[in-house]
C-alpha atoms as a PDB file:
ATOM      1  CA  UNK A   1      11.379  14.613  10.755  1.00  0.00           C
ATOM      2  CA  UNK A   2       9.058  12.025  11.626  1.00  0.00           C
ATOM      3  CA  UNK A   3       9.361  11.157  15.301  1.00  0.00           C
ATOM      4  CA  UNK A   4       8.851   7.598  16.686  1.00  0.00           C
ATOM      5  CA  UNK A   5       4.739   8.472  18.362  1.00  0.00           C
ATOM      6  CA  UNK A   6       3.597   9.657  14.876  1.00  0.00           C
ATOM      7  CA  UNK A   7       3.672   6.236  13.702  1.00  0.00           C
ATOM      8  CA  UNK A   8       0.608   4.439  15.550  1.00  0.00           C
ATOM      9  CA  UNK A   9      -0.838   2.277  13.242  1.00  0.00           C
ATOM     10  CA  UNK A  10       0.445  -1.514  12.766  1.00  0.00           C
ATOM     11  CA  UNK A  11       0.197  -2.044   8.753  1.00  0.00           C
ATOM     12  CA  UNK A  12       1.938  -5.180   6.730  1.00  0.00           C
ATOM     13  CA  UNK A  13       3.390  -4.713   3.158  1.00  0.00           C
ATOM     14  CA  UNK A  14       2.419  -7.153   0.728  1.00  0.00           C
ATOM     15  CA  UNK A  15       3.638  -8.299  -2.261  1.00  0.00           C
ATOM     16  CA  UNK A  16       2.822 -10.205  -4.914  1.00  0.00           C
ATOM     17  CA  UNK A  17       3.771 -14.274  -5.442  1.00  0.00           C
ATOM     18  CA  UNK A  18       4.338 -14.825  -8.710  1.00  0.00           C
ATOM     19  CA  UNK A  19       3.500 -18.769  -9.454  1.00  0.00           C
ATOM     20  CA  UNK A  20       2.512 -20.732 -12.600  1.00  0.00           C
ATOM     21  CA  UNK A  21       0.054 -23.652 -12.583  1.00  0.00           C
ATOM     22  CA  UNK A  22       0.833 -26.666 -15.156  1.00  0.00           C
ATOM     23  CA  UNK A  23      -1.359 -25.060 -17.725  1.00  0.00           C
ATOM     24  CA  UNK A  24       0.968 -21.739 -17.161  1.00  0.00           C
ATOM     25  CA  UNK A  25      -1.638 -19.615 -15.747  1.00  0.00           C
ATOM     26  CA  UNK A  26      -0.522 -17.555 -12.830  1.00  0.00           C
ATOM     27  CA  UNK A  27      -1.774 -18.748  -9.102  1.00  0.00           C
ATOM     28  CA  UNK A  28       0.005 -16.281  -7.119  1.00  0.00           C
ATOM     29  CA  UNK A  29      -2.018 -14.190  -4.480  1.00  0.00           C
ATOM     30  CA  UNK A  30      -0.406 -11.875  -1.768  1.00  0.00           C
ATOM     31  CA  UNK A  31       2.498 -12.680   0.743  1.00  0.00           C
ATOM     32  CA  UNK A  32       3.940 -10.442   3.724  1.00  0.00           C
ATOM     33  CA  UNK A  33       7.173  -8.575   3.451  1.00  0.00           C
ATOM     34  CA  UNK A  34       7.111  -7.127   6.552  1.00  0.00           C
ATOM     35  CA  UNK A  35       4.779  -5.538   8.998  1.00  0.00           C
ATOM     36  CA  UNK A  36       5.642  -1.930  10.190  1.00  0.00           C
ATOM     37  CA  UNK A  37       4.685   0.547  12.606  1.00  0.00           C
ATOM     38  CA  UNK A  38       3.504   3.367  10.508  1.00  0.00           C
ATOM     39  CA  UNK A  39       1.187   6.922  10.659  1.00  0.00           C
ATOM     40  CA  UNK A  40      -2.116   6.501   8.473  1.00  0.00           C
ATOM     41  CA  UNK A  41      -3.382   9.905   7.102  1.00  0.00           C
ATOM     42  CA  UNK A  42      -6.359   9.983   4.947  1.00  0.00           C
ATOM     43  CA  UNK A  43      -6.102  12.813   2.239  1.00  0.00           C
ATOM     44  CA  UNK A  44      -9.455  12.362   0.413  1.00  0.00           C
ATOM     45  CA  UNK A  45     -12.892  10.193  -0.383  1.00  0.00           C
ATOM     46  CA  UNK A  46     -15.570  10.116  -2.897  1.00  0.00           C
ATOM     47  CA  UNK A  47     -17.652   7.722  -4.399  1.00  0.00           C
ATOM     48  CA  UNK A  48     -18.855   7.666  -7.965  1.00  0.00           C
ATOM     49  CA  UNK A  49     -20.346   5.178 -10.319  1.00  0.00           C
ATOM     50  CA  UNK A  50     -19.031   2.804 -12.451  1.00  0.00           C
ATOM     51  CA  UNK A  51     -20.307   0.001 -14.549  1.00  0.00           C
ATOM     52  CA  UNK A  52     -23.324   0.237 -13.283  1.00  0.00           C
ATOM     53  CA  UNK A  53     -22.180  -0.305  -9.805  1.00  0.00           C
ATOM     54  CA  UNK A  54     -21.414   2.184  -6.549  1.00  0.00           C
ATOM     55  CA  UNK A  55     -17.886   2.378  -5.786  1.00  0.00           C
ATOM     56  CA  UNK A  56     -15.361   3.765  -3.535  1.00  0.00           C
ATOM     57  CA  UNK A  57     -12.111   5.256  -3.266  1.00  0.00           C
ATOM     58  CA  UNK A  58      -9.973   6.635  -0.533  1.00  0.00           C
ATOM     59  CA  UNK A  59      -6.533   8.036  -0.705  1.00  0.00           C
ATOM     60  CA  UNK A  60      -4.222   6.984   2.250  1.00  0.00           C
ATOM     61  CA  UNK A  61      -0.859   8.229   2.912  1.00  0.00           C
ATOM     62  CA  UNK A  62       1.078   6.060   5.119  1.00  0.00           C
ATOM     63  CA  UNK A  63       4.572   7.008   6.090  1.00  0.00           C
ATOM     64  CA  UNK A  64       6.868   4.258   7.522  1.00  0.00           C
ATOM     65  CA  UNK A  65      10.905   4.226   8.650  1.00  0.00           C
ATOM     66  CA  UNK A  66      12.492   3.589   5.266  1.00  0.00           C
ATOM     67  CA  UNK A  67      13.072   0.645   3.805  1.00  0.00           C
ATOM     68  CA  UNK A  68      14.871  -0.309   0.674  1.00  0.00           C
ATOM     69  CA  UNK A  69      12.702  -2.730  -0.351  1.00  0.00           C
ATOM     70  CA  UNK A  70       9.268  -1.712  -0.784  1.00  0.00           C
ATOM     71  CA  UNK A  71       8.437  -0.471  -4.566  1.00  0.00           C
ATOM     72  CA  UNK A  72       5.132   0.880  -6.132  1.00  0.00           C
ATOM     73  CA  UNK A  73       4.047  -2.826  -7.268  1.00  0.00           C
ATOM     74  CA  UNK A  74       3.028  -3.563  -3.453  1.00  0.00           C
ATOM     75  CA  UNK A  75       0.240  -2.917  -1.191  1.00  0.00           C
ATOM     76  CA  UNK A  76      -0.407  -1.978   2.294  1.00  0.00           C
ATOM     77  CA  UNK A  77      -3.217  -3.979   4.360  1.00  0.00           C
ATOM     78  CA  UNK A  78      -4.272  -1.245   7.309  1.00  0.00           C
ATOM     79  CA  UNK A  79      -7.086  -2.264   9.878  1.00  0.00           C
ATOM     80  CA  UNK A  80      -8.050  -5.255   7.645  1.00  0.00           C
ATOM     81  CA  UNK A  81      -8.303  -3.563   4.019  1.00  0.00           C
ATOM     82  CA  UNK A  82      -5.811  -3.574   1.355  1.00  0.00           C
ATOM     83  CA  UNK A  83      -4.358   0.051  -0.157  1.00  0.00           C
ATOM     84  CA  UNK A  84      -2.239  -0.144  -3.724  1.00  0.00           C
ATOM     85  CA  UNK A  85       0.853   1.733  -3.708  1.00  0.00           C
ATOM     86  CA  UNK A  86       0.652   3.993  -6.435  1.00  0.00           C
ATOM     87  CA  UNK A  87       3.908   5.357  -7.973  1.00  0.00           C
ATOM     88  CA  UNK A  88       7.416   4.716  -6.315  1.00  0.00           C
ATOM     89  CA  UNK A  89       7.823   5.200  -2.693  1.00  0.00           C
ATOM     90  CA  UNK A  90       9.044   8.677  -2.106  1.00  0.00           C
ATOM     91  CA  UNK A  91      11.858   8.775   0.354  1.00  0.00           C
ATOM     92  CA  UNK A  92      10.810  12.014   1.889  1.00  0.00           C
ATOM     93  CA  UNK A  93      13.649  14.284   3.024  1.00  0.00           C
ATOM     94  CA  UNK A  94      16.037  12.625   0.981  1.00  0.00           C
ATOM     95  CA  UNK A  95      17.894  10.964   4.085  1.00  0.00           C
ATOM     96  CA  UNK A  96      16.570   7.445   4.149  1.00  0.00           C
ATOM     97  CA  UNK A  97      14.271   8.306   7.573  1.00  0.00           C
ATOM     98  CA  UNK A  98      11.125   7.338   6.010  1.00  0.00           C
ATOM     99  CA  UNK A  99       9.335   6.725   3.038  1.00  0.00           C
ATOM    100  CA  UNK A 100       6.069   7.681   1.943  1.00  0.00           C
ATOM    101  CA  UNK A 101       3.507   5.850   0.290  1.00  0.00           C
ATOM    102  CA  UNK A 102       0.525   7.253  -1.522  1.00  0.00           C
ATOM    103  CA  UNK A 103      -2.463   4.726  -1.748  1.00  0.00           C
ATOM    104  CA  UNK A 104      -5.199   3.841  -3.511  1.00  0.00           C
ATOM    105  CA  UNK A 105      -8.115   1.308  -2.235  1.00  0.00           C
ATOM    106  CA  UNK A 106     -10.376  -0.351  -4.675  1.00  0.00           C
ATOM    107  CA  UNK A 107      -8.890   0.620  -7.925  1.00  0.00           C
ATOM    108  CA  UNK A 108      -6.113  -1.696  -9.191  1.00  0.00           C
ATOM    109  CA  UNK A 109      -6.101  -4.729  -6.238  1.00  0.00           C
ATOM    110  CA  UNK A 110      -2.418  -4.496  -6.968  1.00  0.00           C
ATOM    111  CA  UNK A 111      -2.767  -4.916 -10.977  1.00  0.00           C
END
């Protein structure tokens, strides 16, 4: 059960605008769904090498009241940096309380 002071942090879901420019390429950057009161736990970190450049991961896992709406193609932005929601939301419990959603920063940018 996740009680109401576990959730601390102030996050906002993001999704994706989908828009086409005259030439049919898409313009569409990130727009708010909603922003939540939610608990922030961060499960690991590394950093490795790619391309020739340093870069760095860290897994979140953010759990927030549930909502029907979120899906796996959003993103969370928590404490000014954006985390990909990787896989469906996982409605923890199985009683619509809250969802969970495991993160990702860095990797996809919600691609």
């Amino acid at each position: 059960m996740l009680a109401a002071g576990d959730l601390r942090e102030r996050v906002t879901i993001q999704q994706r605008a989908e828009a086409l420019d005259a030439i049919g390429e898409n313009t569409g950057g990130w727009v708010d769904l909603a922003t939540v009161w939610a608990s922030a736990e961060p499960l690991s970190g590394n950093e490795y090498f790619a391309a020739g450049q340093q870069q760095q991961t860290v897994d979140v896992r953010f759990r927030i009241r549930y909502r029907a709406d979120v899906t796996g193609l959003m993103r969370v932005v928590w404490r000014g940096d954006a985390h990909d929601i990787v896989g469906p939301p996982i409605d923890a419990g199985g009683r619509r309380e809250y969802l969970e959603l495991m993160t990702v920063k860095g990797k996809r940018d919600g691609r």
